[in-house]
Each structure stands twice: as C-alpha cells, then as structure tokens.
PDB file of N, CA and C in Angstrom:
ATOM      1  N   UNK A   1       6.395  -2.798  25.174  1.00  0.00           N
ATOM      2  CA  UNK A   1       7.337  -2.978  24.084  1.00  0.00           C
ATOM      3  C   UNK A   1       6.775  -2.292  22.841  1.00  0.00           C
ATOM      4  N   UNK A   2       7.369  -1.485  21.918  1.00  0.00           N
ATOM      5  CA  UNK A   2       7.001  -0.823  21.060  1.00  0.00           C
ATOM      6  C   UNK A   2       7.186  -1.422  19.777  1.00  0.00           C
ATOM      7  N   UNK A   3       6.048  -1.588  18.695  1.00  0.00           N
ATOM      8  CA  UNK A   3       5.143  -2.070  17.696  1.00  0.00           C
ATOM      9  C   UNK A   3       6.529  -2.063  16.883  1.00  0.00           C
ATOM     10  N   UNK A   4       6.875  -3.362  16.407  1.00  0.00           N
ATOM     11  CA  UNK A   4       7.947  -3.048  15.234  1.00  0.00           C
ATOM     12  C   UNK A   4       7.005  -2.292  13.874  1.00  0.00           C
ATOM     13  N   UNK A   5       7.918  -1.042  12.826  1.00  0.00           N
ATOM     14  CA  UNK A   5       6.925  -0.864  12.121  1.00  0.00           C
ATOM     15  C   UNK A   5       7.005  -1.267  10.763  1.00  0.00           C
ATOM     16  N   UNK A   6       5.703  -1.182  10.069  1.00  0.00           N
ATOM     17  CA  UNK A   6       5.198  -2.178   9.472  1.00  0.00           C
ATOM     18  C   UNK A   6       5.467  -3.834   9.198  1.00  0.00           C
ATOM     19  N   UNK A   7       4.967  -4.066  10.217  1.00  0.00           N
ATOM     20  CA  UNK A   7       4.765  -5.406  10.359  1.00  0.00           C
ATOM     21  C   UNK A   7       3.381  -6.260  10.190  1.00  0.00           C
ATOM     22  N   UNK A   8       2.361  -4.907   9.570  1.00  0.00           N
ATOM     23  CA  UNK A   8       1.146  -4.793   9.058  1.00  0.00           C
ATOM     24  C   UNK A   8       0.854  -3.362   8.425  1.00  0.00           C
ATOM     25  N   UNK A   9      -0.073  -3.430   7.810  1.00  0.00           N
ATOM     26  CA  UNK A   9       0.267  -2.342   6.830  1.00  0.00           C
ATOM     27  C   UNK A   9      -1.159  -1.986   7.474  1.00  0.00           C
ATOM     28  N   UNK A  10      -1.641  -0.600   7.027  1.00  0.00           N
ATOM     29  CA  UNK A  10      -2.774   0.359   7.043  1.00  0.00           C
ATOM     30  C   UNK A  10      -3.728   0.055   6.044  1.00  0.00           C
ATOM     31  N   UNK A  11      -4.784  -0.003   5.751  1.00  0.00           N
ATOM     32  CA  UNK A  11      -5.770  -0.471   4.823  1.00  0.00           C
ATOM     33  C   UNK A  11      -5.176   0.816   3.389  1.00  0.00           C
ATOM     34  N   UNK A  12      -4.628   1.796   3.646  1.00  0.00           N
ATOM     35  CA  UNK A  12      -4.841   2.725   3.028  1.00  0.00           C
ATOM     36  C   UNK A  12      -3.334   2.340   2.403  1.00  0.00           C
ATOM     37  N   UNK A  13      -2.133   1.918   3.281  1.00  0.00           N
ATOM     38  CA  UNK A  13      -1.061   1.373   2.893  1.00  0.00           C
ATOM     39  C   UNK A  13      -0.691   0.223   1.913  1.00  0.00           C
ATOM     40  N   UNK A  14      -1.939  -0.486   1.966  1.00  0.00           N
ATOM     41  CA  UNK A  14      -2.057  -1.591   1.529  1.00  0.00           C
ATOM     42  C   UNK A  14      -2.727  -1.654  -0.246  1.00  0.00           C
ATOM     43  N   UNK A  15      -3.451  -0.732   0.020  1.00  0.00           N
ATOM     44  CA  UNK A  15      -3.653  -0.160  -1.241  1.00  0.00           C
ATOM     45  C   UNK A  15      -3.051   0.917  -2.367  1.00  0.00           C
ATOM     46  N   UNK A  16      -2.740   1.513  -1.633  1.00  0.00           N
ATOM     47  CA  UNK A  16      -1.078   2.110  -2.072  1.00  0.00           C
ATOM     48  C   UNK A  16      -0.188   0.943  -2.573  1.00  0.00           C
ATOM     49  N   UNK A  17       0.552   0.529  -2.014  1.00  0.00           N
ATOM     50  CA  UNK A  17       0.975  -0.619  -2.789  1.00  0.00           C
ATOM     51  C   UNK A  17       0.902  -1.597  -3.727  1.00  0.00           C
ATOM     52  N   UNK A  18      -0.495  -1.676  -3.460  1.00  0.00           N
ATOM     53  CA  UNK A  18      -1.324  -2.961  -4.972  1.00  0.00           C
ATOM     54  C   UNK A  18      -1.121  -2.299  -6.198  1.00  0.00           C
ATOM     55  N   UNK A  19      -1.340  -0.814  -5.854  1.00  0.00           N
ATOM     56  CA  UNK A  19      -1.870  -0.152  -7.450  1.00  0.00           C
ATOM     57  C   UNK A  19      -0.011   0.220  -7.487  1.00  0.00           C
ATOM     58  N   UNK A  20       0.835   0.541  -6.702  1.00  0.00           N
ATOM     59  CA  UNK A  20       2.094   0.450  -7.326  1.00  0.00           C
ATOM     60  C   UNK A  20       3.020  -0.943  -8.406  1.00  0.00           C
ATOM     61  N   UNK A  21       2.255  -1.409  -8.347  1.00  0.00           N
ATOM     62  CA  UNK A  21       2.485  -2.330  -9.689  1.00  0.00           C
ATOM     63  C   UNK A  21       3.185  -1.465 -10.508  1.00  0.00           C
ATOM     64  N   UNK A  22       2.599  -0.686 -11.098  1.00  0.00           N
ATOM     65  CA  UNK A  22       2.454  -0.155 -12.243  1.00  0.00           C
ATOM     66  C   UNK A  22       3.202   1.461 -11.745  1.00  0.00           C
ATOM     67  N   UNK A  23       4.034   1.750 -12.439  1.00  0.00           N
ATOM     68  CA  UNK A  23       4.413   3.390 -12.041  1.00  0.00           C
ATOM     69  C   UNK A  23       3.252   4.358 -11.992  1.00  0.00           C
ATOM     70  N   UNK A  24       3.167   4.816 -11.134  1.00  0.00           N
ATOM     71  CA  UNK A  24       2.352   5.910 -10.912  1.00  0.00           C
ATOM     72  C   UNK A  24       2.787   7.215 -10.256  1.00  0.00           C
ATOM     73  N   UNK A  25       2.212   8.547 -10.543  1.00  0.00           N
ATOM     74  CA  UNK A  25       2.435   9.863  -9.407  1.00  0.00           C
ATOM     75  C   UNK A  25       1.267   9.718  -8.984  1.00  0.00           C
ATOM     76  N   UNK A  26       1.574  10.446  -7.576  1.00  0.00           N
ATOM     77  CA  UNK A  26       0.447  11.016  -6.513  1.00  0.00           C
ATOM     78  C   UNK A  26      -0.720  10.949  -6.782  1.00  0.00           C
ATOM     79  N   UNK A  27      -1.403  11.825  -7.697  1.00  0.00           N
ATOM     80  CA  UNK A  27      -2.882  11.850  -8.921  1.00  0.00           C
ATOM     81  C   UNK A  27      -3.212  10.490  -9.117  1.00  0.00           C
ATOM     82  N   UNK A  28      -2.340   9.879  -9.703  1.00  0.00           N
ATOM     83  CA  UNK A  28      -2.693   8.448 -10.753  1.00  0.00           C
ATOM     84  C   UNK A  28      -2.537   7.216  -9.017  1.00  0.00           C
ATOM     85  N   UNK A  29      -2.355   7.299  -8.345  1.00  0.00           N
ATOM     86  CA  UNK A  29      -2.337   6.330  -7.028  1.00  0.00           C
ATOM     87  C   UNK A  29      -3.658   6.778  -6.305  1.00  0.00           C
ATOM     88  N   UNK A  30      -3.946   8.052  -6.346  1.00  0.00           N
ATOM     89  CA  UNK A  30      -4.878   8.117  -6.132  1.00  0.00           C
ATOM     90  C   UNK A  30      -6.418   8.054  -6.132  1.00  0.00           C
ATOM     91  N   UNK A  31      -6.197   8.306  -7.554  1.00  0.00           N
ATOM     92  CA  UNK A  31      -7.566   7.629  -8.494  1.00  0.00           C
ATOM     93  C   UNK A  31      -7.705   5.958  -8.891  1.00  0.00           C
ATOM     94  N   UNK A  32      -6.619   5.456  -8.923  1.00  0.00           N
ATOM     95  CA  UNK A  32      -6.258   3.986  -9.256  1.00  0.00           C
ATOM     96  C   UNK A  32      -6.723   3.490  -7.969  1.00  0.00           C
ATOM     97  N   UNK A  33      -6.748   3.904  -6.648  1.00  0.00           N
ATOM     98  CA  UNK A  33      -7.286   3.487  -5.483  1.00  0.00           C
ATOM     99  C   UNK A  33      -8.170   3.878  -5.344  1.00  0.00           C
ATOM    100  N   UNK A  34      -9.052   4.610  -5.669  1.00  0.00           N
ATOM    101  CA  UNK A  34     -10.649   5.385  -5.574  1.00  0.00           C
ATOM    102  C   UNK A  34     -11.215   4.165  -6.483  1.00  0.00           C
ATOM    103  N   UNK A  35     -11.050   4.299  -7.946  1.00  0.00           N
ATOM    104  CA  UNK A  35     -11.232   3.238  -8.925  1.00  0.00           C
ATOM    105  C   UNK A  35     -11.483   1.516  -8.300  1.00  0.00           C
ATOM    106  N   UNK A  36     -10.532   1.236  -7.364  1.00  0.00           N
ATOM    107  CA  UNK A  36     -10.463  -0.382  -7.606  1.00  0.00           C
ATOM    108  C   UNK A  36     -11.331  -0.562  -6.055  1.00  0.00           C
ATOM    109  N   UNK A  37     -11.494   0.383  -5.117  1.00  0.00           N
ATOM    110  CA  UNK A  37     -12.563   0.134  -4.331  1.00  0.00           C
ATOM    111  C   UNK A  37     -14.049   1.306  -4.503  1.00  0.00           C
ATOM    112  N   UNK A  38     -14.321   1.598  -5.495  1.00  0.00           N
ATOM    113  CA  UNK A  38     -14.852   2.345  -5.764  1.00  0.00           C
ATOM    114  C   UNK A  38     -15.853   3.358  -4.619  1.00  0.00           C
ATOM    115  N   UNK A  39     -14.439   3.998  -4.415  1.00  0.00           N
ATOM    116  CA  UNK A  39     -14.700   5.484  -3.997  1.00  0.00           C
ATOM    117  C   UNK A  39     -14.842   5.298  -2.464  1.00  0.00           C
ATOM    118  N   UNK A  40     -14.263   3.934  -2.051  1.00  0.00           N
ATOM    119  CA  UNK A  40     -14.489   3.331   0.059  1.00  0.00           C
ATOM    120  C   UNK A  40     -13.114   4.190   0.712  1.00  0.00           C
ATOM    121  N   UNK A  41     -11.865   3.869  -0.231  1.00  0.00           N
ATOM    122  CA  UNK A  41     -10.681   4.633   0.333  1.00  0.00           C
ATOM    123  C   UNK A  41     -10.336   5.637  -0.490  1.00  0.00           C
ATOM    124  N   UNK A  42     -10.747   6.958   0.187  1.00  0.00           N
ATOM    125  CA  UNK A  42      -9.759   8.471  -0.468  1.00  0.00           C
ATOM    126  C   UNK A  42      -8.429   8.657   0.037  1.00  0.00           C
ATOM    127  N   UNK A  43      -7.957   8.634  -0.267  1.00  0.00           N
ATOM    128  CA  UNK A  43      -6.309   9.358   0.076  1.00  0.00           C
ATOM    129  C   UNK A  43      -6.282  10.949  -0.125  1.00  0.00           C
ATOM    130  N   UNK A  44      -6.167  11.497   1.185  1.00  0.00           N
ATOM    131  CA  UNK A  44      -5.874  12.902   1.191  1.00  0.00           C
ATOM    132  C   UNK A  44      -4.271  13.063   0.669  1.00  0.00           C
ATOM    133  N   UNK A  45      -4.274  14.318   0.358  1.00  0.00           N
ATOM    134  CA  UNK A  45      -2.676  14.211   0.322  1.00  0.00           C
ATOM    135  C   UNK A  45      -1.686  14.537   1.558  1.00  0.00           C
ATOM    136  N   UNK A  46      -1.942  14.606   2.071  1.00  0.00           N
ATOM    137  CA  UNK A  46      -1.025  14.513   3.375  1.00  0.00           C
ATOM    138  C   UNK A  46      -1.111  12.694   3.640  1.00  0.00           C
ATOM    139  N   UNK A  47      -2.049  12.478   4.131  1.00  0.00           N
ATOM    140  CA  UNK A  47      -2.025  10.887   3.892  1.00  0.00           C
ATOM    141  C   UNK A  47      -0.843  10.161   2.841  1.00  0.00           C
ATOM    142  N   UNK A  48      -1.727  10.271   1.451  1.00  0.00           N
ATOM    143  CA  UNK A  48      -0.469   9.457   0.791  1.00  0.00           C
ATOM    144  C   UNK A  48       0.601   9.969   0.683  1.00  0.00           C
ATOM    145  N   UNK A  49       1.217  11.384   0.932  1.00  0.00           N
ATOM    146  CA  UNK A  49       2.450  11.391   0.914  1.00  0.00           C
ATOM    147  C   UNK A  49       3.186  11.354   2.194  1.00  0.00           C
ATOM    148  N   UNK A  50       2.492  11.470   2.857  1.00  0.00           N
ATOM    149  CA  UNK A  50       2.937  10.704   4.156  1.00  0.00           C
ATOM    150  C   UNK A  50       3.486   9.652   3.857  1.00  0.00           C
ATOM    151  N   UNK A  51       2.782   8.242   3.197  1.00  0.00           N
ATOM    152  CA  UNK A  51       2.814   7.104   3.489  1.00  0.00           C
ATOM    153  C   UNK A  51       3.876   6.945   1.885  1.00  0.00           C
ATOM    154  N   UNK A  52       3.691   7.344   1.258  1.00  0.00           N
ATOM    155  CA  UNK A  52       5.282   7.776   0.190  1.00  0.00           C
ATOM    156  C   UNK A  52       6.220   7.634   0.571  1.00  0.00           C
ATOM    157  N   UNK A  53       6.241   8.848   1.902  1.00  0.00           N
ATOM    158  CA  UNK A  53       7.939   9.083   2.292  1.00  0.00           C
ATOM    159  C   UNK A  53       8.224   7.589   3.037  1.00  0.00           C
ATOM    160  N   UNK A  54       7.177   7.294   3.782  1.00  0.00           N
ATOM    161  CA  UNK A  54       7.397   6.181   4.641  1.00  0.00           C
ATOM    162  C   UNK A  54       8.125   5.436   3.900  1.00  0.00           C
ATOM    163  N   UNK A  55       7.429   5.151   3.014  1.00  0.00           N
ATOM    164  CA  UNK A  55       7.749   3.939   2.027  1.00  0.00           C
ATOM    165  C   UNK A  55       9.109   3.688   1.281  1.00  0.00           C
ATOM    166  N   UNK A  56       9.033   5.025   0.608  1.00  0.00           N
ATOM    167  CA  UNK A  56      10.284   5.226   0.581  1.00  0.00           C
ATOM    168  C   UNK A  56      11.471   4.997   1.215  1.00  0.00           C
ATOM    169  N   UNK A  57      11.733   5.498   2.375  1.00  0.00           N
ATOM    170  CA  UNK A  57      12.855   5.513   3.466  1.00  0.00           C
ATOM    171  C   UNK A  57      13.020   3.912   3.927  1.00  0.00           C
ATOM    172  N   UNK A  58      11.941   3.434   3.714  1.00  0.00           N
ATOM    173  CA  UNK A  58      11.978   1.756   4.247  1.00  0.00           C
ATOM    174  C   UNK A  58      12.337   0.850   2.729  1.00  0.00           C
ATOM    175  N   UNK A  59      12.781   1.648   1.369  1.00  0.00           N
ATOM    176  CA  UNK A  59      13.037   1.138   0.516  1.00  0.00           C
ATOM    177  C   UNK A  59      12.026   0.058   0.063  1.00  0.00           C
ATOM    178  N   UNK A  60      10.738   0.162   0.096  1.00  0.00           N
ATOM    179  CA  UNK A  60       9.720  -0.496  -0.155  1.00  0.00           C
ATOM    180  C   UNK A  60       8.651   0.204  -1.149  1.00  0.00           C
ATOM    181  N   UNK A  61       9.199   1.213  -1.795  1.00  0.00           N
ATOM    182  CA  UNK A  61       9.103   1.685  -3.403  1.00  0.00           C
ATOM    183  C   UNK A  61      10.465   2.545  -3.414  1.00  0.00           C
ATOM    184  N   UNK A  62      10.145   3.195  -4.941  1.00  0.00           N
ATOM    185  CA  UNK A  62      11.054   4.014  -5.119  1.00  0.00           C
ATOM    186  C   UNK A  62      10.614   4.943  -6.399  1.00  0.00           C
ATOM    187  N   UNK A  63      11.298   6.046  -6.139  1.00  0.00           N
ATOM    188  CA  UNK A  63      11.285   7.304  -7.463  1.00  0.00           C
ATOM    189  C   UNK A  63      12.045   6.636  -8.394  1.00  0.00           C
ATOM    190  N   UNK A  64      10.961   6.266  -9.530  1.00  0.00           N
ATOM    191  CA  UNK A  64      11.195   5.938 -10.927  1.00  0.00           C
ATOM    192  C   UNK A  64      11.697   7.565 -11.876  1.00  0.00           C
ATOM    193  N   UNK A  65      11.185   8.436 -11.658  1.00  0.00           N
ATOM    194  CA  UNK A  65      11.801   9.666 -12.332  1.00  0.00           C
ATOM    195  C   UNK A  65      11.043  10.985 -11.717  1.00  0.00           C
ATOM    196  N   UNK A  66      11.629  11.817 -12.079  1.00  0.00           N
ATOM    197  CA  UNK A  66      10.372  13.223 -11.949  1.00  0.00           C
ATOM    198  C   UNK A  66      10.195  14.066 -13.100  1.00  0.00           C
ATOM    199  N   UNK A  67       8.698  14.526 -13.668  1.00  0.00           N
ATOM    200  CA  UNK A  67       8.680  14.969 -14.888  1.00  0.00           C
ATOM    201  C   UNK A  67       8.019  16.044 -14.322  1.00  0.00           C
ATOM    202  N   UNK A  68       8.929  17.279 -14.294  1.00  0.00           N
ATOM    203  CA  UNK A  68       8.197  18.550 -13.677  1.00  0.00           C
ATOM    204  C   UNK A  68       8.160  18.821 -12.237  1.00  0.00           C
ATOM    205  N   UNK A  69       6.928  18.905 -11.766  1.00  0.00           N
ATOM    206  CA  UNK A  69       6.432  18.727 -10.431  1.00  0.00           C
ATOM    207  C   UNK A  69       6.181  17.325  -9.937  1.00  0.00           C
ATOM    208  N   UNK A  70       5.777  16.553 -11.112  1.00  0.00           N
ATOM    209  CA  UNK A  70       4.866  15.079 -10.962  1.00  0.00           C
ATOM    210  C   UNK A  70       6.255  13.990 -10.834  1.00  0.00           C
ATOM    211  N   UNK A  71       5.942  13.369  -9.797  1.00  0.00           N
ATOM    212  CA  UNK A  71       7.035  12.676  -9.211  1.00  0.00           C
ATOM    213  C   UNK A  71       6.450  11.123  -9.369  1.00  0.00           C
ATOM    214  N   UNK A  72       7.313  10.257 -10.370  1.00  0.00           N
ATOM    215  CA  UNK A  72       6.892   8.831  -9.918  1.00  0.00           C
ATOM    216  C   UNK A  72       7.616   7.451  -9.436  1.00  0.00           C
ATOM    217  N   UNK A  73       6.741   6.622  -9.121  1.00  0.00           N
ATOM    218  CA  UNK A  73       6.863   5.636  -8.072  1.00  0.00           C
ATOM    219  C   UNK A  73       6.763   4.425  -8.644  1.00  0.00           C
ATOM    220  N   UNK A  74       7.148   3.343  -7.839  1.00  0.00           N
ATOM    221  CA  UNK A  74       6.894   2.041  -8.040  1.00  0.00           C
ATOM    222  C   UNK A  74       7.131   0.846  -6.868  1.00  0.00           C
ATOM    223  N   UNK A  75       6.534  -0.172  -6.976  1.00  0.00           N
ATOM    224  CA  UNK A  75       6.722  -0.402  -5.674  1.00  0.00           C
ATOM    225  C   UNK A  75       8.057  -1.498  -6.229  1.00  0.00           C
ATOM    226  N   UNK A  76       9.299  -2.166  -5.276  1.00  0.00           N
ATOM    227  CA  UNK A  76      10.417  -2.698  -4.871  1.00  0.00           C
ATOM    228  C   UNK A  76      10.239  -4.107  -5.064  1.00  0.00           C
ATOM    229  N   UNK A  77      11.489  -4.977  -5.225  1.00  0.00           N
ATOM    230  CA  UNK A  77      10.930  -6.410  -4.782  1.00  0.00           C
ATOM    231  C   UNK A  77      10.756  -6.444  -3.237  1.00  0.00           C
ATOM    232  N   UNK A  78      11.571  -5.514  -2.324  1.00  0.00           N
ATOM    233  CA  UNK A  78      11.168  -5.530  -0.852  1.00  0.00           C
ATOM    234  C   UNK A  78       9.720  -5.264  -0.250  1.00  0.00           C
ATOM    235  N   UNK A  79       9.137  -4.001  -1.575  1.00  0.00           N
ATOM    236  CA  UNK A  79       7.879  -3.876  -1.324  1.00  0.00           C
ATOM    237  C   UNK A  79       6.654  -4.791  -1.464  1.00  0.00           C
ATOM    238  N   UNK A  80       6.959  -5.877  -2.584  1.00  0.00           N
ATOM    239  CA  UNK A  80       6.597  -6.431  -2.903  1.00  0.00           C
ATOM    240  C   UNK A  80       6.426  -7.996  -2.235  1.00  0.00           C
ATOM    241  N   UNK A  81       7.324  -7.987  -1.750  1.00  0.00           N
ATOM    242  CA  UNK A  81       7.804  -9.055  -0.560  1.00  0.00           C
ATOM    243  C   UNK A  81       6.630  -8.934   0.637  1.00  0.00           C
ATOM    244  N   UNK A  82       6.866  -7.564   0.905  1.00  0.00           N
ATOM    245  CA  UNK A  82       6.087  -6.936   2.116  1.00  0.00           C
ATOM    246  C   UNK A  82       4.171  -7.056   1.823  1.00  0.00           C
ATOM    247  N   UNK A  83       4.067  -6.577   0.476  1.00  0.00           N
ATOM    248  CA  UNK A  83       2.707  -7.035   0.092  1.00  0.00           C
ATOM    249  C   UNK A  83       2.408  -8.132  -0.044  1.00  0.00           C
ATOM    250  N   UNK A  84       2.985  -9.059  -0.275  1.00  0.00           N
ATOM    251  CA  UNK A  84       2.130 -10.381  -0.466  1.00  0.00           C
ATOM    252  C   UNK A  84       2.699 -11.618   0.917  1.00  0.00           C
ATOM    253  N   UNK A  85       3.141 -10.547   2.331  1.00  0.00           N
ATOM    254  CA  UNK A  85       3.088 -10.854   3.432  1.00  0.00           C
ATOM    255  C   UNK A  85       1.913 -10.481   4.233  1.00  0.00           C
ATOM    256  N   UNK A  86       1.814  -9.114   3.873  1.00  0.00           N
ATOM    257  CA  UNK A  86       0.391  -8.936   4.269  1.00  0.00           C
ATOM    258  C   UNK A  86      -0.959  -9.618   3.170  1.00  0.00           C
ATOM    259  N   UNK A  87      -0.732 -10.073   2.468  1.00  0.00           N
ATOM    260  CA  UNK A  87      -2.089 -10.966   1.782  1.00  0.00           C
ATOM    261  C   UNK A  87      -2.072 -12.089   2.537  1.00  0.00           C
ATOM    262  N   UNK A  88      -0.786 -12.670   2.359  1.00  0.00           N
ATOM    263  CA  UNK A  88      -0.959 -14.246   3.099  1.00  0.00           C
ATOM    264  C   UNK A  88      -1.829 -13.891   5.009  1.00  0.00           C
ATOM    265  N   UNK A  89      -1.263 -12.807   5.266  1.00  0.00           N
ATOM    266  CA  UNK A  89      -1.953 -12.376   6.959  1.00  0.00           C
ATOM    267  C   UNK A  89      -3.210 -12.206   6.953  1.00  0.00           C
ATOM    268  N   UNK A  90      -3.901 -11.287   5.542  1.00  0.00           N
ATOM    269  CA  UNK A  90      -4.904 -11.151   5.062  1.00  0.00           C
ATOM    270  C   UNK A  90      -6.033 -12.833   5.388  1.00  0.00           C
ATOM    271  N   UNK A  91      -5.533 -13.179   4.371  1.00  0.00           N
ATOM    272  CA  UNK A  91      -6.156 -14.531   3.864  1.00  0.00           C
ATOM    273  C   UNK A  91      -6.074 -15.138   5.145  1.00  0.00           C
ATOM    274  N   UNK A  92      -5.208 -15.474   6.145  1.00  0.00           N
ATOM    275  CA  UNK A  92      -4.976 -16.373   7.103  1.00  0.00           C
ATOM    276  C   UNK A  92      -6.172 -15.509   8.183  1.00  0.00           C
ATOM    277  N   UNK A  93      -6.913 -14.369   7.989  1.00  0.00           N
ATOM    278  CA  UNK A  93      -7.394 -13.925   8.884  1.00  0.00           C
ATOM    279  C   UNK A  93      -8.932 -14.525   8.367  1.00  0.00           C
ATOM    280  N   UNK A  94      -9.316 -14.399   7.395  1.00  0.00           N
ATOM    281  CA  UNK A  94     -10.386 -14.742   6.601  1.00  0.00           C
ATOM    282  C   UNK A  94     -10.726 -15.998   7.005  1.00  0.00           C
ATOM    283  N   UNK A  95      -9.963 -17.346   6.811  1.00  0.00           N
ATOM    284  CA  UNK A  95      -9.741 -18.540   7.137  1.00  0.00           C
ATOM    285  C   UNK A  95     -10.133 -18.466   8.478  1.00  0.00           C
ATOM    286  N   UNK A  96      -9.545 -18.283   9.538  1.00  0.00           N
ATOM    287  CA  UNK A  96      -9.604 -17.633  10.883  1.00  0.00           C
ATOM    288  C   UNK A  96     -11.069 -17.932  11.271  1.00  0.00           C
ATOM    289  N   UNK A  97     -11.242 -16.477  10.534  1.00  0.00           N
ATOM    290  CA  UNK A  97     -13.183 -16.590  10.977  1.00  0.00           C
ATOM    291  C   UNK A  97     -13.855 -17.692  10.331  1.00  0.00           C
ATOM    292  N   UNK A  98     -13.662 -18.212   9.127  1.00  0.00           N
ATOM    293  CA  UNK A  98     -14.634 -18.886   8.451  1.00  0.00           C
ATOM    294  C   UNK A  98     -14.490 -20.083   9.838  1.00  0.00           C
ATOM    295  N   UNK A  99     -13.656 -20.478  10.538  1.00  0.00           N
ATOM    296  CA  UNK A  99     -13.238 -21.672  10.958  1.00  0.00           C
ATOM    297  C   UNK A  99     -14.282 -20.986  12.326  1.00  0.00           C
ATOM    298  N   UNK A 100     -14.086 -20.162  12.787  1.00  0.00           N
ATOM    299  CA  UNK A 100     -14.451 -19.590  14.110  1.00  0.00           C
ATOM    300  C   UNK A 100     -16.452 -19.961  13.953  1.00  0.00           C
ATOM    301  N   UNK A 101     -16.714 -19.118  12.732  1.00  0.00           N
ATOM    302  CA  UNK A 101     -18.098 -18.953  12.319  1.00  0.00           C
ATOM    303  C   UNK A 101     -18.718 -20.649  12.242  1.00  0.00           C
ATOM    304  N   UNK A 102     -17.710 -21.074  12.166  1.00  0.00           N
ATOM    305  CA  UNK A 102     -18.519 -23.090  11.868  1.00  0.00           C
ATOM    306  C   UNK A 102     -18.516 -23.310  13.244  1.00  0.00           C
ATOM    307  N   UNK A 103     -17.907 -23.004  14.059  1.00  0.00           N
ATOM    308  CA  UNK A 103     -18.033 -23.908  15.614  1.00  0.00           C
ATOM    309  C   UNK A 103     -18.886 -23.607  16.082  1.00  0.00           C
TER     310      UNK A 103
END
C-alpha cells in the first residue's frame, strides 16, 4: 500500500516550515534554517525548492508576493495545522523512548 504523502514531514521539511512563520524568500529560509540549527541542516536549492513547490500545491504555504526574481512565502493555517501535527508526533516519540529507556 503506498505511503499517504506527508503524513510526516522530512527533517529538512520540518524546518522549512518553523522558520515560515515569518515571510521569507529562498535566501532568507535558508539561512534562518542554517541559523536556528547552526549549520546541521543546509538546504541545497533544488532541495528547498523542491519542497516549496510541494508545499505549495498541497496549499500548506503560499506566495505572499514577488519582488523581482525573489519570490516570498509563508506558511498557511493548513500548514500550520500540519506543523504542530508533526510536533505533537515529535514529542510523542521522545516520550516513547524516555518510557522505553526506564524499563
């Protein structure tokens, strides 16, 4: 049976999203994610715009405007929905082990 998709996000997806809080282009998502794990996840650009379009098309951000070439983003209440589904999965995995690690 084939993986419904995103029904978990990519470590790299997942961070993409956090820093979409805040409008950002390509550049500024990228450094805003270098920044907040300092320097563990790079985003190539094929990567994040890969995971852009994804995002996009699943209406889980969206183009806030384009100034020039520089195109920006933000993440959705759907996206947003979707992120703090994967935290609660997050956290419930954490829990998980701590419980596993005591027995």
């Amino acid at each position: 049976m084939p993986r419904k998709k995103l029904t978990t996000l990519t470590e790299q997806m997942y961070y993409v999203l956090l820093v979409l809080d805040n409008e950002r282009c390509g550049s500024e998502i990228v450094s805003a994610v270098q920044d907040l794990t300092k320097n563990r996840i790079k985003l190539g650009a094929g990567t994040l715009y890969t995971i852009l379009s994804l995002f996009e098309e699943e209406e889980i951000i969206q183009e806030t405007k384009i100034l020039g070439r520089k195109r920006m983003y933000q993440i959705t209440s759907h996206g947003r929905s979707l992120l703090n589904q994967e935290i609660r999965r997050l956290k419930q995995m954490l829990i998980d082990t701590q419980h596993y690690k005591e027995e």
